[in-house]
C-alpha atoms as a PDB file:
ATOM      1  CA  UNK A   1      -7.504   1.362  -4.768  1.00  0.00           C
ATOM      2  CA  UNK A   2      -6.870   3.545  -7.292  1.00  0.00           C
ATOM      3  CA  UNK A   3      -5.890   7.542  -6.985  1.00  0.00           C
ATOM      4  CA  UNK A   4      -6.527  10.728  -9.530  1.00  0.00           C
ATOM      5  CA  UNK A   5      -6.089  13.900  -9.388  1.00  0.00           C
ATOM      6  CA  UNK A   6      -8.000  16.606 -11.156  1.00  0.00           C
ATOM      7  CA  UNK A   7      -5.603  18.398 -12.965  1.00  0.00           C
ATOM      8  CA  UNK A   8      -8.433  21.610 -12.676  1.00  0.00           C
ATOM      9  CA  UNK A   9      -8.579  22.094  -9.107  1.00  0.00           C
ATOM     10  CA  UNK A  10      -4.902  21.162  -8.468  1.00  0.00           C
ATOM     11  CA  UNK A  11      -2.563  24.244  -7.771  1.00  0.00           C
ATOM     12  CA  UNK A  12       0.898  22.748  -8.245  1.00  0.00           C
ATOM     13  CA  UNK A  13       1.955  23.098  -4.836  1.00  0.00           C
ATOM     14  CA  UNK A  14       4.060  19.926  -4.704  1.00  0.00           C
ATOM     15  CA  UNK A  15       2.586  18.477  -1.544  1.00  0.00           C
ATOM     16  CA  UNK A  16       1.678  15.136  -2.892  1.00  0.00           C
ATOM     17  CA  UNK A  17       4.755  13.738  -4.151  1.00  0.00           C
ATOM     18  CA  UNK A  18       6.369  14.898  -1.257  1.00  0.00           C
ATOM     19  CA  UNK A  19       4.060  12.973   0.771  1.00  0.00           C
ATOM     20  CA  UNK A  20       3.967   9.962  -1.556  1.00  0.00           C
ATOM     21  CA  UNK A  21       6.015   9.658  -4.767  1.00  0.00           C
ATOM     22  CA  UNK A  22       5.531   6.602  -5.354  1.00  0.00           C
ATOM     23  CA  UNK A  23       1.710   7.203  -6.767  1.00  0.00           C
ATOM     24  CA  UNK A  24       2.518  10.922  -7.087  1.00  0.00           C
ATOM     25  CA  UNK A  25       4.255  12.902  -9.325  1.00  0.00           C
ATOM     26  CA  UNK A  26       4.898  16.438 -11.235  1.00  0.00           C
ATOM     27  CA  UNK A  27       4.421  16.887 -15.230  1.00  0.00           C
ATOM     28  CA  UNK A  28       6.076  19.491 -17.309  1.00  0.00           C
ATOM     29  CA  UNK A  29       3.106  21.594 -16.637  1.00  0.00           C
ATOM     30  CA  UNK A  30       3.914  21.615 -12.904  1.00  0.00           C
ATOM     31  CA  UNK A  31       0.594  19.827 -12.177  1.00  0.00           C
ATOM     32  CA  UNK A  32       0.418  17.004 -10.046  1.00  0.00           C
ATOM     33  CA  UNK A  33      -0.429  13.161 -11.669  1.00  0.00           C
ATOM     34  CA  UNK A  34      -1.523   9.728 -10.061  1.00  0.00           C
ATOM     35  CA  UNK A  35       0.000   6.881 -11.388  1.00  0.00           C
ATOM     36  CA  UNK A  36      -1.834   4.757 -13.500  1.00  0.00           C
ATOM     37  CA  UNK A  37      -2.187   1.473 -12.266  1.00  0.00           C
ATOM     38  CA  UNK A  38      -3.656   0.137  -8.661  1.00  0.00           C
ATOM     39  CA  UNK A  39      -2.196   2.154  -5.835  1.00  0.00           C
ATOM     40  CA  UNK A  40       0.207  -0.712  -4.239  1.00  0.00           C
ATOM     41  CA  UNK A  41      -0.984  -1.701  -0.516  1.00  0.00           C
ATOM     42  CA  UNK A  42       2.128  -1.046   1.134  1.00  0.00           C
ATOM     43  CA  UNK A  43       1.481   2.757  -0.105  1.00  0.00           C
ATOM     44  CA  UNK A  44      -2.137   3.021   0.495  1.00  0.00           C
ATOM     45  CA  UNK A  45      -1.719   4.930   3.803  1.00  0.00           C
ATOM     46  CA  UNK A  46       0.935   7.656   2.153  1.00  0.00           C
ATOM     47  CA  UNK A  47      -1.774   7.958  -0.771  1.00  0.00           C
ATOM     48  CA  UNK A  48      -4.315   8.831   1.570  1.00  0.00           C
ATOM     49  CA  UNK A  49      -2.407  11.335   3.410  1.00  0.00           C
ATOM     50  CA  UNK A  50      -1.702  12.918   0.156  1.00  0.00           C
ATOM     51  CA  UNK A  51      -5.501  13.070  -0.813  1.00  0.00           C
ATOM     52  CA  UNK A  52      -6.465  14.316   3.028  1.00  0.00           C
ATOM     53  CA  UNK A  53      -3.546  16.782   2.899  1.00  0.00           C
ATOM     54  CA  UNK A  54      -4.090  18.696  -0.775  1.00  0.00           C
ATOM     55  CA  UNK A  55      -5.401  21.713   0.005  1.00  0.00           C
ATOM     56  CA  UNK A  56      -7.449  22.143  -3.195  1.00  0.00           C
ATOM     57  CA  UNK A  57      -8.886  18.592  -2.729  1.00  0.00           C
ATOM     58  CA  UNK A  58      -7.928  17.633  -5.912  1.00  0.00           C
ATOM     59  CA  UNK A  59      -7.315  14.191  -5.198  1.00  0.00           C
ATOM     60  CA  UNK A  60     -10.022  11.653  -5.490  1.00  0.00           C
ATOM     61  CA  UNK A  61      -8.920   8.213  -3.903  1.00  0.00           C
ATOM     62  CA  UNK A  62     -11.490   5.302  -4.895  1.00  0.00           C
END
């Protein structure tokens, strides 16, 4: 499972890391990023929270 988020369409709002940090995270342009690599399994669930809960739908979870 891997998670992105389209920099575009996302608002900066902070929801996502605050749901899950450990795949989410703010830049220095106060966007949000996914990490990189395979979203871990224990963290799946908080990921897809985070996707279902942006209210730009900026997150794509595949």
């Amino acid at each position: 499972m891997k998670a992105h988020v389209d920099k575009e369409a996302c608002i900066g709002c902070e929801l996502c890391p605050s749901i899950c940090p450990e795949v989410y995270r703010m830049e220095d342009d106060g966007l949000a990023v996914a990490i990189d690599v395979d979203v871990p399994s224990e963290h799946e669930d908080a990921a897809q929270e985070a996707a279902e809960s942006c209210p730009t739908d900026a997150i794509e979870i595949g």
